[in-house]
Protein backbone atom coordinates (compact mmCIF):
# COMPACT_ATOMS: atom_id res chain seq x y z
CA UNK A 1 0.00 0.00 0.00
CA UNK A 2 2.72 2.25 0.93
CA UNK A 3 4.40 1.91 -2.34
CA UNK A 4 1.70 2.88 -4.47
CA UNK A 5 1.73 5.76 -2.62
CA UNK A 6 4.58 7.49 -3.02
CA UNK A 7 4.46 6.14 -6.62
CA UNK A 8 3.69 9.79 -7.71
CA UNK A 9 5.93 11.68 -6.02
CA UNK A 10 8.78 9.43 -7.07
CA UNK A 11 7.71 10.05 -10.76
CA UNK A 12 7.21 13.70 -9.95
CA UNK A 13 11.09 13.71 -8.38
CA UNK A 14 12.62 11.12 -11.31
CA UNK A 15 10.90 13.54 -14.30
CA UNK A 16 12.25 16.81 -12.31
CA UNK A 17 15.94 15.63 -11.06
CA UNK A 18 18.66 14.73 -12.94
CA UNK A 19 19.41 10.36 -12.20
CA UNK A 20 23.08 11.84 -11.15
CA UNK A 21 21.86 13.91 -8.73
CA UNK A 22 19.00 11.56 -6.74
CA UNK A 23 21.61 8.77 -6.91
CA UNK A 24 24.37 11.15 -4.98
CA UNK A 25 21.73 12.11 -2.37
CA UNK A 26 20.30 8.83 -2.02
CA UNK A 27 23.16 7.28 -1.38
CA UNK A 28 24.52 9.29 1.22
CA UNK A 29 21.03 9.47 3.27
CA UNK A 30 20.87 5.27 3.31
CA UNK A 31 19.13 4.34 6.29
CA UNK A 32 17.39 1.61 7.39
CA UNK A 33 14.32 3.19 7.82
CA UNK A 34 14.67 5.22 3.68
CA UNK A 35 15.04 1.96 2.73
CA UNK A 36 11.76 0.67 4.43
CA UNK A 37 9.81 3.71 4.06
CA UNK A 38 10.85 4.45 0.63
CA UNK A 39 12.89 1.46 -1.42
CA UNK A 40 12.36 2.41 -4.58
CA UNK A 41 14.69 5.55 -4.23
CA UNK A 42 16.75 4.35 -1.13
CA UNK A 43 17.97 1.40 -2.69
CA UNK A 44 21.36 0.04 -4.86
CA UNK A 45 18.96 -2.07 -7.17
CA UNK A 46 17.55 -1.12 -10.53
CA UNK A 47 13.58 -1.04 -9.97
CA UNK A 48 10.63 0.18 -12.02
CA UNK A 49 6.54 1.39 -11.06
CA UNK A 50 4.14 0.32 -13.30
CA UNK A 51 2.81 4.10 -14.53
CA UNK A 52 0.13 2.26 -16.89
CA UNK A 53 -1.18 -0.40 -19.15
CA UNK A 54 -2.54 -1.36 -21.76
CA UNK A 55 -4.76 -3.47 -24.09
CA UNK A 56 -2.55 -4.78 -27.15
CA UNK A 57 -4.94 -7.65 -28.13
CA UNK A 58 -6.75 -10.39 -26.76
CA UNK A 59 -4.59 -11.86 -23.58
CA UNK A 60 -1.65 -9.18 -24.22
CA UNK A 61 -1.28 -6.27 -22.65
CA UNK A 62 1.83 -3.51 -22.51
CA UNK A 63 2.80 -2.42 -19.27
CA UNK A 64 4.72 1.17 -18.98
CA UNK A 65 7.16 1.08 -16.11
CA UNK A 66 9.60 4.36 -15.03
CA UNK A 67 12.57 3.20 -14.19
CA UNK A 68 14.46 4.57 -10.86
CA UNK A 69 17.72 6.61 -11.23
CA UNK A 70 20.10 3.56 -11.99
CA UNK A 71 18.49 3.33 -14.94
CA UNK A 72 20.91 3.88 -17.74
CA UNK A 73 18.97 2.79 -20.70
CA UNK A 74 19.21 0.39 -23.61
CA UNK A 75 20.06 -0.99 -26.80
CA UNK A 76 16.67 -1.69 -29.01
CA UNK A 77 16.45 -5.40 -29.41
CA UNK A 78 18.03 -6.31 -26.11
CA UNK A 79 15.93 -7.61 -23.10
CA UNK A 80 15.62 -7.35 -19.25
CA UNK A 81 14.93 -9.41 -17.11
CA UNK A 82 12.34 -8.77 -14.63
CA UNK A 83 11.71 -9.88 -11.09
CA UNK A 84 8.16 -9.70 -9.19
CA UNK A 85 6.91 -11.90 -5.74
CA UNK A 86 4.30 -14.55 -6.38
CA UNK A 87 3.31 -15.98 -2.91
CA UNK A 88 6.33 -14.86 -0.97
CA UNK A 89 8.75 -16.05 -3.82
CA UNK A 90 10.71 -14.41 -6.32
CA UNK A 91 10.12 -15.11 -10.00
CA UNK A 92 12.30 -13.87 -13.20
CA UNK A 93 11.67 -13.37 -17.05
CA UNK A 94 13.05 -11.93 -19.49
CA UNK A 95 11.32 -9.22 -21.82
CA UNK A 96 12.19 -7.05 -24.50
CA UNK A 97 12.09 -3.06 -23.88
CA UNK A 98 10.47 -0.53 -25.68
CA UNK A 99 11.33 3.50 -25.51
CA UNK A 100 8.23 5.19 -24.48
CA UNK A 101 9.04 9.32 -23.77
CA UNK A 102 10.28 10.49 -20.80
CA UNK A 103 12.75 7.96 -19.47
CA UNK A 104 10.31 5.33 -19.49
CA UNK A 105 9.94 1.55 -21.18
CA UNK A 106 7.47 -1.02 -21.90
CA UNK A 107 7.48 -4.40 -21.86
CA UNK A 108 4.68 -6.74 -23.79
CA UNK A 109 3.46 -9.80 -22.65
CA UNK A 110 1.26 -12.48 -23.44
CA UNK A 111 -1.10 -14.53 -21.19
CA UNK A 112 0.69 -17.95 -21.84
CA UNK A 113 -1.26 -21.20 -21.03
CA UNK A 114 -0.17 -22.43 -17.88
CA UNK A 115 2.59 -19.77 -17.82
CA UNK A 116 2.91 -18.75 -13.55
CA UNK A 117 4.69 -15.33 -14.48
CA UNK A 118 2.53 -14.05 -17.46
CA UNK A 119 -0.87 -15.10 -15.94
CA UNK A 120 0.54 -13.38 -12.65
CA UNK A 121 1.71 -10.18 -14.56
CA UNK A 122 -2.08 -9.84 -16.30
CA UNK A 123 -4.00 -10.73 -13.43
CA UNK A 124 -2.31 -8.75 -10.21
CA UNK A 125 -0.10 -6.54 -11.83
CA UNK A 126 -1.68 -2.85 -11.24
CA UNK A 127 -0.41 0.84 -11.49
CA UNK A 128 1.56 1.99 -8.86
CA UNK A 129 3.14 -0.62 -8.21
CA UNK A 130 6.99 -2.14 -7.92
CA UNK A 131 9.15 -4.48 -9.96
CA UNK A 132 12.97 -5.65 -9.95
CA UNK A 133 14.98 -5.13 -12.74
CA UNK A 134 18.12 -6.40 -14.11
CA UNK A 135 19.92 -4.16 -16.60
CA UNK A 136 19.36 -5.19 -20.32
CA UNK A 137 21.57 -7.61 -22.06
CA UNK A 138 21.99 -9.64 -25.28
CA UNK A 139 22.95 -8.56 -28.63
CA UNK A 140 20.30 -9.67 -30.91
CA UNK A 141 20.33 -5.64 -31.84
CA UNK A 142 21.03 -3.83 -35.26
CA UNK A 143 24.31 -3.98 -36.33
CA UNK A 144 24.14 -1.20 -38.67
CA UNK A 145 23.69 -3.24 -41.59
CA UNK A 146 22.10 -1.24 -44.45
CA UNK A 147 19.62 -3.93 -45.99
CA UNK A 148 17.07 -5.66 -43.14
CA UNK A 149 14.41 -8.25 -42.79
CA UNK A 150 12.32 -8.54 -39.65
CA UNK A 151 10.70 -11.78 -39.89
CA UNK A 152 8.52 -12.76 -36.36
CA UNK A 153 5.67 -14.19 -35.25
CA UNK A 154 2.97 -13.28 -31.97
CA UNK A 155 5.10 -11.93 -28.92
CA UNK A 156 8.12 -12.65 -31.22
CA UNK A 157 7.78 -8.85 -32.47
CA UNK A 158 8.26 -7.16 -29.10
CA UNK A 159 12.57 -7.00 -29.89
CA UNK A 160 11.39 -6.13 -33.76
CA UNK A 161 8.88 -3.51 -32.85
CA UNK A 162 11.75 -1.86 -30.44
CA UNK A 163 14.54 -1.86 -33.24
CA UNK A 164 11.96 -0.58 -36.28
CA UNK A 165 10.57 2.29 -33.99
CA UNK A 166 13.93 3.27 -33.00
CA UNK A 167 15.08 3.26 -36.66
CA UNK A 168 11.70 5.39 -37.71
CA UNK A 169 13.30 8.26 -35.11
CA UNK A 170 16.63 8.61 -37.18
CA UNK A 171 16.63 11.40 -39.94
CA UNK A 172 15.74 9.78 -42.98
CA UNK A 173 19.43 9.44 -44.91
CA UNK A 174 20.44 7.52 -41.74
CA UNK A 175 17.89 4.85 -41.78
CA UNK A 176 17.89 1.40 -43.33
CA UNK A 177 16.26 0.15 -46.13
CA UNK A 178 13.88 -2.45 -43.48
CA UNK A 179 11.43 -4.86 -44.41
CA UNK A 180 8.51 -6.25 -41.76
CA UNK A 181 7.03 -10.09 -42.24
CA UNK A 182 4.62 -10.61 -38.87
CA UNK A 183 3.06 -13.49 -38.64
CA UNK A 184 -0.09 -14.41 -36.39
CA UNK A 185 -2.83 -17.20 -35.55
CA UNK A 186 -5.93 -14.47 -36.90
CA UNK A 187 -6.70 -10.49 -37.34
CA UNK A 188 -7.56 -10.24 -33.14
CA UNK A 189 -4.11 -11.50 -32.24
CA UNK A 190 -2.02 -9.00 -34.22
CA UNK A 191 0.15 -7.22 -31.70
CA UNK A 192 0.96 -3.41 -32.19
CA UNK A 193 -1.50 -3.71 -35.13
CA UNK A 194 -1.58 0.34 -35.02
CA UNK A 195 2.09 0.10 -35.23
CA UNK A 196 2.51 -1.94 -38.16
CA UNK A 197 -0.13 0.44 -39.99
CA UNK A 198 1.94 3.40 -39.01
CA UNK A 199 5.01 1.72 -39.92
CA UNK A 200 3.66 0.86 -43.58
CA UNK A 201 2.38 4.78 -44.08
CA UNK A 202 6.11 5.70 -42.80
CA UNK A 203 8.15 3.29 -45.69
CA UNK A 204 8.73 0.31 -43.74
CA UNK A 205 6.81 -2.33 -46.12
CA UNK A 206 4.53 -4.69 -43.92
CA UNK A 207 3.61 -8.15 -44.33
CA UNK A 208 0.85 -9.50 -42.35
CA UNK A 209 0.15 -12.93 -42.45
CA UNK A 210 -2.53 -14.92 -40.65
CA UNK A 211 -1.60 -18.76 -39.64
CA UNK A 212 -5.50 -19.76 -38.89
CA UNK A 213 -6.17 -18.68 -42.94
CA UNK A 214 -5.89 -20.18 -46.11
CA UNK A 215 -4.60 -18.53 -49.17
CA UNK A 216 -2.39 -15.30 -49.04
CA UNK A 217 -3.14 -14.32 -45.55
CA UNK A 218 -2.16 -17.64 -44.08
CA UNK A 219 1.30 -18.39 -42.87
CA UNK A 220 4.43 -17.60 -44.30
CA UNK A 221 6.76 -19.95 -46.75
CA UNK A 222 9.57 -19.32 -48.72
CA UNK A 223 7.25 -18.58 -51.85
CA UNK A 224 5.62 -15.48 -49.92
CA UNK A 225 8.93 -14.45 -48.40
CA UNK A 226 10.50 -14.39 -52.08
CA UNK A 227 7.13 -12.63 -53.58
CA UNK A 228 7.27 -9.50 -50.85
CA UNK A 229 10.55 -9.69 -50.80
CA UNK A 230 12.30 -10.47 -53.51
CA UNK A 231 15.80 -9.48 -52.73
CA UNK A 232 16.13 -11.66 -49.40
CA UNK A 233 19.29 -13.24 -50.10
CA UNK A 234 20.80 -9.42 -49.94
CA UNK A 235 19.42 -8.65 -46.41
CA UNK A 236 20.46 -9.13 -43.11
CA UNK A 237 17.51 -11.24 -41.41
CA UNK A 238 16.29 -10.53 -37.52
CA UNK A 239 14.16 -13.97 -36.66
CA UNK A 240 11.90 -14.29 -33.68
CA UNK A 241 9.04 -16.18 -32.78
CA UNK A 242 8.19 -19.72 -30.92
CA UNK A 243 10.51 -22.11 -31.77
CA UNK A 244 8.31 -24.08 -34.11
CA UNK A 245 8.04 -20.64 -36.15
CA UNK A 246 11.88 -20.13 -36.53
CA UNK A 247 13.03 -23.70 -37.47
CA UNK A 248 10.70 -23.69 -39.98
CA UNK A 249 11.76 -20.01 -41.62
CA UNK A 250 15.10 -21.06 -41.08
CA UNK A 251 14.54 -24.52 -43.47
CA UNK A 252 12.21 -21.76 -45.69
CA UNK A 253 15.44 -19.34 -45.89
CA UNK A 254 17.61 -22.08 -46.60
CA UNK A 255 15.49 -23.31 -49.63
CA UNK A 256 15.98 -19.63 -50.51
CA UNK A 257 19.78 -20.02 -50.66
CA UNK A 258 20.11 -17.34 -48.03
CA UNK A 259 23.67 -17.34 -46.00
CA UNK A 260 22.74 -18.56 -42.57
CA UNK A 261 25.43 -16.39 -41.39
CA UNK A 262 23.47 -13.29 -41.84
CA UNK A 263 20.32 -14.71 -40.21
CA UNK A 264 20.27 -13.55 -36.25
CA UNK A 265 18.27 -15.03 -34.14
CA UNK A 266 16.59 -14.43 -30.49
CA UNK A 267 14.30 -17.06 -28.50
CA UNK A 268 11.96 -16.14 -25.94
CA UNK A 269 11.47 -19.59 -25.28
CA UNK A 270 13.49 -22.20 -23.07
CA UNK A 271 15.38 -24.52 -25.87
CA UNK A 272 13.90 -28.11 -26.05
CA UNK A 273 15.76 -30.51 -24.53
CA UNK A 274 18.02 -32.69 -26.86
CA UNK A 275 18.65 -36.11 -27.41
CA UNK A 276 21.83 -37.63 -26.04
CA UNK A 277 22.15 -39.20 -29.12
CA UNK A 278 22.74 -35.69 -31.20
CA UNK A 279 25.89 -35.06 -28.99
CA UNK A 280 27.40 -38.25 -28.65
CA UNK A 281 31.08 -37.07 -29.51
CA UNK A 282 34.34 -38.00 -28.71
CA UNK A 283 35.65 -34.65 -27.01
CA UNK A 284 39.05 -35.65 -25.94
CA UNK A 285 41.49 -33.89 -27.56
CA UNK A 286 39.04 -31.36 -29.80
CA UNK A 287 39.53 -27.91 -30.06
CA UNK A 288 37.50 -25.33 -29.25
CA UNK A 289 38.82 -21.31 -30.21
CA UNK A 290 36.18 -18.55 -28.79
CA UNK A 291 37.45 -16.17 -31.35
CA UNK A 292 36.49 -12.59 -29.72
CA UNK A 293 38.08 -13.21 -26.38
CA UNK A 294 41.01 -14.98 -28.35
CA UNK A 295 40.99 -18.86 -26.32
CA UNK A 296 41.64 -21.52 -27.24
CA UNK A 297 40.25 -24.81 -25.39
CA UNK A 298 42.06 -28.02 -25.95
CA UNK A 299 39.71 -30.43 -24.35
CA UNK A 300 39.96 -33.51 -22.14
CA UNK A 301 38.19 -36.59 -21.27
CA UNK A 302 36.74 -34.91 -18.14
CA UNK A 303 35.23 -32.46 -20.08
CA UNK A 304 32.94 -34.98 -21.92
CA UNK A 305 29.30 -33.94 -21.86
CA UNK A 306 29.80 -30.35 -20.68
CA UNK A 307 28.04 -27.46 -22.60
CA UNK A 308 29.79 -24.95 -24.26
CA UNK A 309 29.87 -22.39 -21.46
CA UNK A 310 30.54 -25.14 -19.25
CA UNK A 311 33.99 -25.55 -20.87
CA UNK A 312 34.74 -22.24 -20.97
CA UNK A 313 33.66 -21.76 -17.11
CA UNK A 314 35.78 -24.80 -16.66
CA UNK A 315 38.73 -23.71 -18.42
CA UNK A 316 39.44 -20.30 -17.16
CA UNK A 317 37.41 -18.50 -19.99
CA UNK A 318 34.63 -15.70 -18.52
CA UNK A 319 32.29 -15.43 -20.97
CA UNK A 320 28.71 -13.63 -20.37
CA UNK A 321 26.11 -15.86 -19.28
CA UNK A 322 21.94 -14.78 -18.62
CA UNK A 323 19.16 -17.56 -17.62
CA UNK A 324 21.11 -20.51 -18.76
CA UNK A 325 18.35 -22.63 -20.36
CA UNK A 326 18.63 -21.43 -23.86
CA UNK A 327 16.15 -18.59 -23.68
CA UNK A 328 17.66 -15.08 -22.90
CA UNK A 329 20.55 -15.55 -25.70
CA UNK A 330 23.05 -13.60 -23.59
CA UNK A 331 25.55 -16.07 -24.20
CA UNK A 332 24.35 -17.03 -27.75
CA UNK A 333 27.80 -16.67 -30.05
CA UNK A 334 28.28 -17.70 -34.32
CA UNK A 335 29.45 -20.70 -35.50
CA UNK A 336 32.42 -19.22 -37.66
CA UNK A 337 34.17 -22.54 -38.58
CA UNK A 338 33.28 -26.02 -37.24
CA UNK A 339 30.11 -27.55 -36.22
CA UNK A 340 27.81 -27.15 -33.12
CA UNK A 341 24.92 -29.52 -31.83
CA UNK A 342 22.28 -29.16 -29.52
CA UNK A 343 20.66 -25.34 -28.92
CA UNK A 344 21.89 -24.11 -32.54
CA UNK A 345 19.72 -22.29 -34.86
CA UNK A 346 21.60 -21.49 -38.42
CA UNK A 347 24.64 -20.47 -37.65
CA UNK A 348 23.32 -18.97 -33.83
CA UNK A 349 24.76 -21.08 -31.03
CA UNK A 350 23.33 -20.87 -27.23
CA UNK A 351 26.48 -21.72 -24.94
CA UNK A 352 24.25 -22.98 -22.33
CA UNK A 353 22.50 -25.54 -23.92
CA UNK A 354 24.92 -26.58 -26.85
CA UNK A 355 27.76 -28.84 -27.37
CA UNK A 356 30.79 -29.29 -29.42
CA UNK A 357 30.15 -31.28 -32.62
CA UNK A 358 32.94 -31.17 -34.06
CA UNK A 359 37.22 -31.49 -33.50
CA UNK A 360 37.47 -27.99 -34.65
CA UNK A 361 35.30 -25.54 -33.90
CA UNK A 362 35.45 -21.97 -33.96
CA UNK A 363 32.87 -19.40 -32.49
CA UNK A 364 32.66 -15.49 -32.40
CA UNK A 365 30.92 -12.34 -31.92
């Protein structure tokens, strides 16, 4: 009850002071009792208030949070992870950011069946109130390439529509040329429909396509792909959607001849779990070279069965890590010579869930 409020006034204070300046007084008042009475200011963790929500589509909703003064912002396309209480304990996910004005962000998420944090978020989260907050990571972000494809399906848009609206704010000599394939089950589930009208009117060609239809609204294939957008094989290709979704655009996109290396990839999904069989590989003596922190592994017998990141943990190598079960993509890295198995999708390889697959094997940035 308290929280909510002084929810105001800590908006009123964050809008009218500079983040420098609360964070110098705050942290030389820390008391016991600022941190009861007021923890969302008189604390050394990142937090947010929900200021509003709001009705995307049926069982998705946007909530706008204002960050506190550690804030320091983001890259479009990366995510946070958020923390809330659900009887007494704490729970985590990760979302991807949007800018809203005025220092704040929004996440979108959608009631999932059977999903404890999303059916929490809908149902009890109100206005007013407090969430955790980790900083943003991951690096499934534009890389300044001048040719793009977004290519995504239901919430699989949310790191898409934060990367396109970001690019619509540069002047117009400094934007890509960007393309927009959306795919969802039928006309009520379109998320950030006015978005992806606004989007079309602005020069960012749209492609809506309907799964639950027949015909040229249904779901998208390599024919449809190649019919909107005929030059594919020359752009750089963002892919995100359930995991059903991306392996098959990444088969479609490989029937298209398109270089898997230039297909990047985010899940917002925990990786399904893989057969023993698939990494069944001698290890013992193989090499494994992470390119952009220049180490080399040379492997053992004990290190049989480890994941990637497990090796490099084991071997001395720090290498940035998020939720660990193939989801988040913090530690996701590019096959640049070798072969991968387990959590790999193209060329995309999540360290956390995916082995060595071959003697040499070389991954990047």
């Amino acid at each position: 009850m308290l929280e909510r409020l002084l929810a105001a006034p800590n908006r009123w204070l964050l809008d009218h002071v500079e983040p420098e300046w609360v964070d110098y007084v705050v942290s030389n008042t820390m008391t016991d009792f600022n941190r009861w009475f007021n923890g969302f200011l008189w604390t050394y963790d990142l937090k947010a208030l929900v200021e509003s929500i709001e009705d995307e589509a049926p069982g998705v909703k946007t909530f706008v949070l204002r960050p506190n003064q550690h804030w320091r912002g983001f890259e479009p396309g990366q995510h946070i992870e958020l923390e809330v209480q659900i009887n007494g304990q704490a729970q985590r996910r990760c979302y991807s950011p949007s800018h809203r004005p005025n220092g704040r962000v929004s996440i979108t998420v959608k009631r999932k069946a059977g999903g404890h944090v999303s059916n929490w978020l809908h149902d009890h989260l109100c206005t007013g109130m407090q969430v955790g907050m980790k900083h943003p990571r991951g690096r499934f972000t534009w890389q300044g390439q001048h040719k793009l494809l977004m290519l995504c399906a239901g919430s699989g848009i949310t790191p898409c529509h934060a990367m396109v609206s970001s690019m619509l704010l540069r002047p117009l000599d400094q934007r890509p040329d960007v393309r927009v394939m959306a795919q969802f089950r039928d006309a009520s589930q379109v998320i950030f429909r006015q978005h992806l009208q606004d989007w079309h009117t602005q020069g960012v060609p749209v492609t809506l396509a309907l799964s639950g239809e027949q015909g040229e609204a249904g779901r998208l294939n390599a024919q449809r792909i190649l019919h909107d957008c005929p030059d594919v094989n020359e752009r750089d290709i963002y892919l995100c959607g359930p995991e059903g979704f991306m392996a098959q655009m990444m088969d479609e996109l490989k029937s298209l001849g398109v270089d898997p290396k230039r297909v990047h990839t985010e899940r917002f999904e925990m990786a399904p779990p893989q057969p023993v069989a698939d990494r069944a590989f001698d290890v013992d003596g193989a090499q494994v070279f992470f390119e952009h922190v220049n180490a080399r592994l040379t492997l053992t017998a004990a290190d049989q069965g480890k994941t990637l990141l497990q090796l490099a943990q084991d071997h001395g190598v720090n290498l940035e890590s998020g939720c660990g079960q193939g989801a988040c993509g913090t530690c996701k890295l590019t096959v640049h010579d070798g072969q991968a198995c387990g959590n790999v999708m193209g060329t995309t390889v999540y360290l956390c869930t995916a082995y060595p697959g071959s003697r040499h094997l070389v991954l990047g940035a």
